[in-house]
Protein backbone atom coordinates (compact mmCIF):
# COMPACT_ATOMS: atom_id res chain seq x y z
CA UNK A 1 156.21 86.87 8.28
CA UNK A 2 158.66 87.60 10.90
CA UNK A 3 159.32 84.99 14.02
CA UNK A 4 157.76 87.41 17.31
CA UNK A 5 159.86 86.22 20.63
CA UNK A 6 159.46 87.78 23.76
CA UNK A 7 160.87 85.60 26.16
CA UNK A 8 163.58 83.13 26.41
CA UNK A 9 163.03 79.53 27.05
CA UNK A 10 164.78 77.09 30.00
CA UNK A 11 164.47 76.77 33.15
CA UNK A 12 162.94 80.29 33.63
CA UNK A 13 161.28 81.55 31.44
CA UNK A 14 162.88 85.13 31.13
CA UNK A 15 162.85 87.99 28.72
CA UNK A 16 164.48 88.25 25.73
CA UNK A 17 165.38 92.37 25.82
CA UNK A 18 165.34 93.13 29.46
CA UNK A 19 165.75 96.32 28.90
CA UNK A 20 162.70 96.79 26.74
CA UNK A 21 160.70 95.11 29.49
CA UNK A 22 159.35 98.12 31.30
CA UNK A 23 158.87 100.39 27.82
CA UNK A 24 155.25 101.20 27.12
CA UNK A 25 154.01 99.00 24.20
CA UNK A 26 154.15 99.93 20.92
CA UNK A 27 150.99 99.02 18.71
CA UNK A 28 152.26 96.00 16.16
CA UNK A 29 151.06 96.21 12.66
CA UNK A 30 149.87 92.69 12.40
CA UNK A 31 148.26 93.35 8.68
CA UNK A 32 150.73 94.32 6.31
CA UNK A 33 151.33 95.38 2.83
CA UNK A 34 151.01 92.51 0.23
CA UNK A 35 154.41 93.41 -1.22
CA UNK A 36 155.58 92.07 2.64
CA UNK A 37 153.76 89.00 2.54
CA UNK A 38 155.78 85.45 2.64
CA UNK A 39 155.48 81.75 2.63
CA UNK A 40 156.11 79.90 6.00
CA UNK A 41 159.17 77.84 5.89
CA UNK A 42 158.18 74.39 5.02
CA UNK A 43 159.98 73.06 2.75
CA UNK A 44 162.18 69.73 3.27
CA UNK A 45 165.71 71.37 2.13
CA UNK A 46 164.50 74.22 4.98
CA UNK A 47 164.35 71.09 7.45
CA UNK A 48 167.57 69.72 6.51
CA UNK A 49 169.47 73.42 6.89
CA UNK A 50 167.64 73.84 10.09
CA UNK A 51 169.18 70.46 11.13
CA UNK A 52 172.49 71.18 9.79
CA UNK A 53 172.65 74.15 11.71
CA UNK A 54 171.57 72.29 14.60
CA UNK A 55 174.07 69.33 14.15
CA UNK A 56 176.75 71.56 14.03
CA UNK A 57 174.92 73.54 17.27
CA UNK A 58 175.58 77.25 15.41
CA UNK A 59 173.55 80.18 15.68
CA UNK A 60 172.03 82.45 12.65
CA UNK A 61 170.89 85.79 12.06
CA UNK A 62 168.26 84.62 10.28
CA UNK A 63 166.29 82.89 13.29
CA UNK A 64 167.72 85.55 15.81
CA UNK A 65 166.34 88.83 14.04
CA UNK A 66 163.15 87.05 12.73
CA UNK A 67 164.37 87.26 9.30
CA UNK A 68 161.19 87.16 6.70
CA UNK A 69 163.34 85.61 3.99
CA UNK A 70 164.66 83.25 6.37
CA UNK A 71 162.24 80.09 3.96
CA UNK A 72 163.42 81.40 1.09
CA UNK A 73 167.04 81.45 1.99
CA UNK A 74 167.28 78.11 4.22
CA UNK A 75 165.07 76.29 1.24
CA UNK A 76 168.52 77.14 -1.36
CA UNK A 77 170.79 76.29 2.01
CA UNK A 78 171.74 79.55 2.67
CA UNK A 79 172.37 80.95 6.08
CA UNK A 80 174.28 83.57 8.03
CA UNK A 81 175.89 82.67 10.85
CA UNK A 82 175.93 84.28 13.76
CA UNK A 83 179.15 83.91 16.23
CA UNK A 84 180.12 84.72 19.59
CA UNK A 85 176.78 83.50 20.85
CA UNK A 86 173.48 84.47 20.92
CA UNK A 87 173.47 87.35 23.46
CA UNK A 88 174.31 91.07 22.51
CA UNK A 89 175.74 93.81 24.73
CA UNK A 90 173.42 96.44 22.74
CA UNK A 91 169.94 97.21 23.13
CA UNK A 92 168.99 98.70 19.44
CA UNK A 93 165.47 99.72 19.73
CA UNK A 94 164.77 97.67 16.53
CA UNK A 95 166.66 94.54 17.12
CA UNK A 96 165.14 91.10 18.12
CA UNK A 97 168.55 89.25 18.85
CA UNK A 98 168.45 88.71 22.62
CA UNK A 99 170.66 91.38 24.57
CA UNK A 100 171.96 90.56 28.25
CA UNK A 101 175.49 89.08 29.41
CA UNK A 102 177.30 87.32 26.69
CA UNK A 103 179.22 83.90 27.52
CA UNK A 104 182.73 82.86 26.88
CA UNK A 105 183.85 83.01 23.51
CA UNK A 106 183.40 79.28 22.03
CA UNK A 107 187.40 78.37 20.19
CA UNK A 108 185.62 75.56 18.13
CA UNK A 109 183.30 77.54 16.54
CA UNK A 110 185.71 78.12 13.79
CA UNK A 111 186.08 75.10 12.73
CA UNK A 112 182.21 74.23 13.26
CA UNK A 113 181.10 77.16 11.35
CA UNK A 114 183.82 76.32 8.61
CA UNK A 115 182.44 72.56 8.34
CA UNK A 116 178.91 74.04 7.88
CA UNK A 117 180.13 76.30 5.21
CA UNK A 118 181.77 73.10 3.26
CA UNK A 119 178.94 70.49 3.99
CA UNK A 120 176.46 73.41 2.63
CA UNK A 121 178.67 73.54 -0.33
CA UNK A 122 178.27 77.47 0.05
CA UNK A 123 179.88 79.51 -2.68
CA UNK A 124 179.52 82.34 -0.48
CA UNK A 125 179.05 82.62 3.33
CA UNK A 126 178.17 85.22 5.11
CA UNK A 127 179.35 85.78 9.00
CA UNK A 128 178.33 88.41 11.09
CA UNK A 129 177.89 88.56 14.90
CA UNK A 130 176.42 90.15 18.15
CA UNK A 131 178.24 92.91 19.67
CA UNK A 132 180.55 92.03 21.90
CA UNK A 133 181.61 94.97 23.91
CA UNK A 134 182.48 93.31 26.98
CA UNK A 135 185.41 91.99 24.78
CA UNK A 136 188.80 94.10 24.72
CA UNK A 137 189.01 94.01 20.91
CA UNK A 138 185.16 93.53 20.17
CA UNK A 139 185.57 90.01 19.15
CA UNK A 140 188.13 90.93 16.06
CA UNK A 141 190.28 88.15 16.80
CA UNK A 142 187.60 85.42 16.56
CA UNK A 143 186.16 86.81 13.08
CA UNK A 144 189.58 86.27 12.24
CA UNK A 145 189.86 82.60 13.24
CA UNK A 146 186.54 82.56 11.72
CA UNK A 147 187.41 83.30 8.11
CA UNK A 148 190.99 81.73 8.11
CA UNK A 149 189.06 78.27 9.10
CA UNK A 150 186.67 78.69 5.76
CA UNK A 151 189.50 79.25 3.86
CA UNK A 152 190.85 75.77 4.70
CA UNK A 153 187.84 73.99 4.78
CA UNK A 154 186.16 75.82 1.54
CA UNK A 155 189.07 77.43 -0.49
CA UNK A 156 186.78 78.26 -3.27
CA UNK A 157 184.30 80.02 -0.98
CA UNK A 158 183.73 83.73 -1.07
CA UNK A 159 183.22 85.39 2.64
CA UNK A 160 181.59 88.55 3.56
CA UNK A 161 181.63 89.53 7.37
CA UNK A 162 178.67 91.38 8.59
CA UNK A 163 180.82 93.40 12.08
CA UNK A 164 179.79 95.46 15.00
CA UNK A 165 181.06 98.75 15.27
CA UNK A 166 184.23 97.65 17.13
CA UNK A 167 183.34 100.89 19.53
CA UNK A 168 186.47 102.01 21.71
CA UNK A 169 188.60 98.92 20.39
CA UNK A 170 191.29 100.28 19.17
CA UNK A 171 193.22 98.25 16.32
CA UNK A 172 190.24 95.49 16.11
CA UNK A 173 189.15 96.67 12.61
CA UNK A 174 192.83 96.02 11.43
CA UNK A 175 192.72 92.57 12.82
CA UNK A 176 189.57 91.63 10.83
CA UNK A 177 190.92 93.33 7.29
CA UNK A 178 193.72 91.90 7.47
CA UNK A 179 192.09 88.02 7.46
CA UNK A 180 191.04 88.96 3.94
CA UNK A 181 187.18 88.50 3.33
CA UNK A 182 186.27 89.46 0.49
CA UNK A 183 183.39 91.46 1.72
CA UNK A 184 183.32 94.09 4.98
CA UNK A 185 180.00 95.17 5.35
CA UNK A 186 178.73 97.31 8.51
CA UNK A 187 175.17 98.48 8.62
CA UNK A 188 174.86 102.19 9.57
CA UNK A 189 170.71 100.92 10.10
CA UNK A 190 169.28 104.48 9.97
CA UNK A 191 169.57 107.94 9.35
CA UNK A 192 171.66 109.93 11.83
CA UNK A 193 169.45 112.14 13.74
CA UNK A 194 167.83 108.70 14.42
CA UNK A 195 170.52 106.79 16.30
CA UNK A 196 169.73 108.22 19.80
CA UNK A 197 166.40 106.26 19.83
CA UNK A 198 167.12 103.77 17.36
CA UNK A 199 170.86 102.80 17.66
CA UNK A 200 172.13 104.28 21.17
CA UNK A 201 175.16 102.30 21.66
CA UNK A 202 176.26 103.27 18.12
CA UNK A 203 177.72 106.53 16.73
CA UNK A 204 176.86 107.41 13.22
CA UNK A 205 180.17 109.09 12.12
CA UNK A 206 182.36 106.06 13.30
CA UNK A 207 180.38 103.86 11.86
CA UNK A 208 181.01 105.68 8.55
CA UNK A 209 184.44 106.13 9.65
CA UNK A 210 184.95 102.23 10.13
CA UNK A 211 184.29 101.65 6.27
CA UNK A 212 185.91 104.40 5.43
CA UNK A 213 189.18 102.68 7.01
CA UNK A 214 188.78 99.82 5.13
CA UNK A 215 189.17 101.16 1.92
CA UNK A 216 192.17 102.92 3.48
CA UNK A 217 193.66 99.42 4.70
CA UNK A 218 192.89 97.75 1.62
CA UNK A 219 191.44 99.53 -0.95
CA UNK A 220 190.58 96.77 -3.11
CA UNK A 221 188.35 94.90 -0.65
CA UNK A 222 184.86 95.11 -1.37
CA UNK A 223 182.53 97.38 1.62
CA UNK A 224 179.18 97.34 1.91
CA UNK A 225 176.63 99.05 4.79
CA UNK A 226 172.45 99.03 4.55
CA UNK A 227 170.06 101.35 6.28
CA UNK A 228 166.59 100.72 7.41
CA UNK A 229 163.46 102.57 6.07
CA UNK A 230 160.09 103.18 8.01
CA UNK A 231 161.70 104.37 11.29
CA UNK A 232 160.62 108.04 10.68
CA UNK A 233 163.04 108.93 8.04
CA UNK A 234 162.69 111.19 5.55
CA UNK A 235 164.05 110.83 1.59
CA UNK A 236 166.26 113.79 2.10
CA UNK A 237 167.76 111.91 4.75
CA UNK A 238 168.20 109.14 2.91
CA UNK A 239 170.15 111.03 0.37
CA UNK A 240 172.24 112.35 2.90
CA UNK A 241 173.28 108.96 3.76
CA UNK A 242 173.85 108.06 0.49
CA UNK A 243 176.58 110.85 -0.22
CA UNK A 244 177.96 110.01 3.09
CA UNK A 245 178.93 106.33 2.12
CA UNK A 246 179.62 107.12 -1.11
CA UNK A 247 182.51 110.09 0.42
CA UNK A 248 183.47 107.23 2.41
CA UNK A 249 183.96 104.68 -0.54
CA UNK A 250 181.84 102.25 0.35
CA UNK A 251 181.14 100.19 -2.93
CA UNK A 252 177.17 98.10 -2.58
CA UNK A 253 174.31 99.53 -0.43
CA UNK A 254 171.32 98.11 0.71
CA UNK A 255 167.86 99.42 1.87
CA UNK A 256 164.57 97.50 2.91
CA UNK A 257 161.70 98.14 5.32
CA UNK A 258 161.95 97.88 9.18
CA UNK A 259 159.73 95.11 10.46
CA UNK A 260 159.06 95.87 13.97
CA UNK A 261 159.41 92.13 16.09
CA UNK A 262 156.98 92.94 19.24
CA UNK A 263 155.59 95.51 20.83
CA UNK A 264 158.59 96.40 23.24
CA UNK A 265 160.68 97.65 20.02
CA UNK A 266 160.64 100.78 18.03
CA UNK A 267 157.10 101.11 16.22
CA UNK A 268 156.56 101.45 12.55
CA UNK A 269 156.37 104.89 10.74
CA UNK A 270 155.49 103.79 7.68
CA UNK A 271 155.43 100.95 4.88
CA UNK A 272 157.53 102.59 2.01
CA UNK A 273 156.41 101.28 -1.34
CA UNK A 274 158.08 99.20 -3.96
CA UNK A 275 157.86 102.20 -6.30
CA UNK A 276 159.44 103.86 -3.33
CA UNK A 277 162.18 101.99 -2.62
CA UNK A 278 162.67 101.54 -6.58
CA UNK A 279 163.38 105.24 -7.13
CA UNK A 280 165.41 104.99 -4.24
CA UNK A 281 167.89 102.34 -5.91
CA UNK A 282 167.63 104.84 -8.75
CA UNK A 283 169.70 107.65 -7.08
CA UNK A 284 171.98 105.42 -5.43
CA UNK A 285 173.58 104.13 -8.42
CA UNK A 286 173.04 107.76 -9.82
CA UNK A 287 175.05 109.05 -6.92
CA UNK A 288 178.10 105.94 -7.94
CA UNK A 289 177.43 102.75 -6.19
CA UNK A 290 178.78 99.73 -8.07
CA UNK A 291 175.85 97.68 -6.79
CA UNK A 292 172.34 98.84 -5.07
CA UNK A 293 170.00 96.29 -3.26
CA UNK A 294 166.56 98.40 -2.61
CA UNK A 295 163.21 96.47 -2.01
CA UNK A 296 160.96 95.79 0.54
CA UNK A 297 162.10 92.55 1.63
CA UNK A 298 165.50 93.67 1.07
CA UNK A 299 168.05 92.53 4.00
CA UNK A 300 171.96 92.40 4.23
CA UNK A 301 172.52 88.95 3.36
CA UNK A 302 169.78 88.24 1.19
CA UNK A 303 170.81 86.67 -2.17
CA UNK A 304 174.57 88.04 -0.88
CA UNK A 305 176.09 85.19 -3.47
CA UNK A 306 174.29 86.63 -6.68
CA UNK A 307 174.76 89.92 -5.64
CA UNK A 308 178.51 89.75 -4.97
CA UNK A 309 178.82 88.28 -7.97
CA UNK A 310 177.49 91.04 -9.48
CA UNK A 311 179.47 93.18 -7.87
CA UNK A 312 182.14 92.04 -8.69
CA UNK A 313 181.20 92.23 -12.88
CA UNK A 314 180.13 95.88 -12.18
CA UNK A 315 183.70 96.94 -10.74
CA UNK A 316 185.53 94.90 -13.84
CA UNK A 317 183.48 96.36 -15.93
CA UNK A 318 184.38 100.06 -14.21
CA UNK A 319 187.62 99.39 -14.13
CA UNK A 320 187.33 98.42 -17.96
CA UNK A 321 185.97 101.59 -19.10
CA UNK A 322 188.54 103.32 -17.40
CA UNK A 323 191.55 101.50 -19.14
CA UNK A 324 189.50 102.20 -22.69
């Protein structure tokens, strides 16, 4: 189940991707493959996230991209939240978070987000953003305040940042590595000869470039990046990318199948199987990656505390047979 929005409430009603408005429709699968099927979010510890999250008047990923784990997430009180507002810059053909003019950054959003974090009792948190390209350093600075405010308020908590590109920002990347989280992930979302319908704003190679740097600033922090299947991709491709992160370092990837949120955004190709997506997970740890999330349902920050811990045991355990 994934939440469909195509316009945004208020005094107006207006629509939520503008520039999708005047795109010929494309056909929405409404019937999909059991392995995509989920419960509706009903549970009472869903309720009391949702009203956490509204107490403390943040904004998540999950709600904003129509996440379809988004019950089974909220239900443990997990949730990634989403700073810098609601409103992105971009206009990714496949993404449901509302795209327009963005508003001034929020300074107590820091703290709010880091009293969420502690209140949830969250042993990991995950953080990620719009894009904020009408900002001169991409909104580096505030990820920053971001994760040095969870490490006061939470000081046992783990933190994984889910960035934006930082496109043209020269030095923002540093900014953000040098807070510390514990995880840098940046989703490359497709193959590359699909970015100029699928991720136009974005440039493949810096993307890979950006993680590469990390590893370069600090080359014991963890990275992480995810791709999208169903767009029209082939496996070959998909192998390609593989080799790419793994020349660039990058240490945990994720795959899972593109959900297409309404008819304005990029249509489905195809429903990749769990057998599929199970061979793909296969040759990613073939080709070196400490850990490999590859399912269906599989999204960046779903079950991100079990899997970092796992990731974590799979480079001490590395690191162990090396010093045998």
């Amino acid at each position: 189940m994934t939440t469909i929005l195509d316009t945004v409430t208020g005094q107006k009603a207006q629509p939520r991707h503008p520039e999708k408005a005047h795109k010929p429709d494309n056909p929405v699968q409404r019937k999909k493959p059991d392995w995509l099927r989920v419960k509706a979010p009903v549970s009472l510890k869903y309720q009391e996230t949702r009203k956490l999250v509204r107490d403390h008047k943040l904004v998540t990923v999950c709600e904003e991209a129509g996440c379809p784990n988004i019950g089974e997430c909220w239900e443990k009180k997990h949730a990634t939240f989403m700073i810098m507002g609601e409103i992105c810059t971009r206009a990714c053909a496949f993404c449901n978070v509302r795209t327009g003019l963005p508003e001034a950054l929020d300074a107590d959003e820091p703290n709010r987000v880091a009293d969420a974090v502690a209140k949830m009792g969250l042993t990991h948190a995950v953080i990620t953003s719009v894009d904020r390209d009408d900002l001169d350093d991409g909104g580096a600075e505030h990820f920053a305040h971001v994760i040095r405010a969870i490490r006061v308020a939470a000081p046992d908590t783990t933190i994984e940042v889910l960035t934006p590109d930082f496109l043209r920002k020269d030095g923002a990347l540093e900014v953000v590595v040098e807070a510390r989280p514990d995880v840098f992930n940046h989703n490359l979302e497709t193959v590359p000869h699909l970015y100029p319908r699928i991720r136009p704003g974005a440039r493949y190679f810096h993307s890979l470039r950006l993680l590469q740097r990390v590893k370069e600033l600090d080359p014991a922090m963890f990275t992480k990046s995810g791709i999208m299947v169903g767009l029209g991709e082939t496996r070959e491709d998909i192998l390609q990318v593989m080799d790419d992160m793994r020349s660039a370092g990058i240490d945990f990837m994720t795959i899972g199948q593109y959900l297409q949120p309404t008819a304005k955004h990029a249509a489905i190709d195809r429903f990749w199987t769990p057998e599929e997506f199970k061979a793909l997970e296969t040759s990613a740890y073939a080709k070196g990656f400490l850990m490999v999330s590859a399912s269906p349902l599989t999204r960046s920050s779903h079950h991100a505390g079990d899997d970092f811990a796992r990731l974590r045991a799979a480079r001490e355990a590395k690191l162990a047979r090396k010093g045998a």
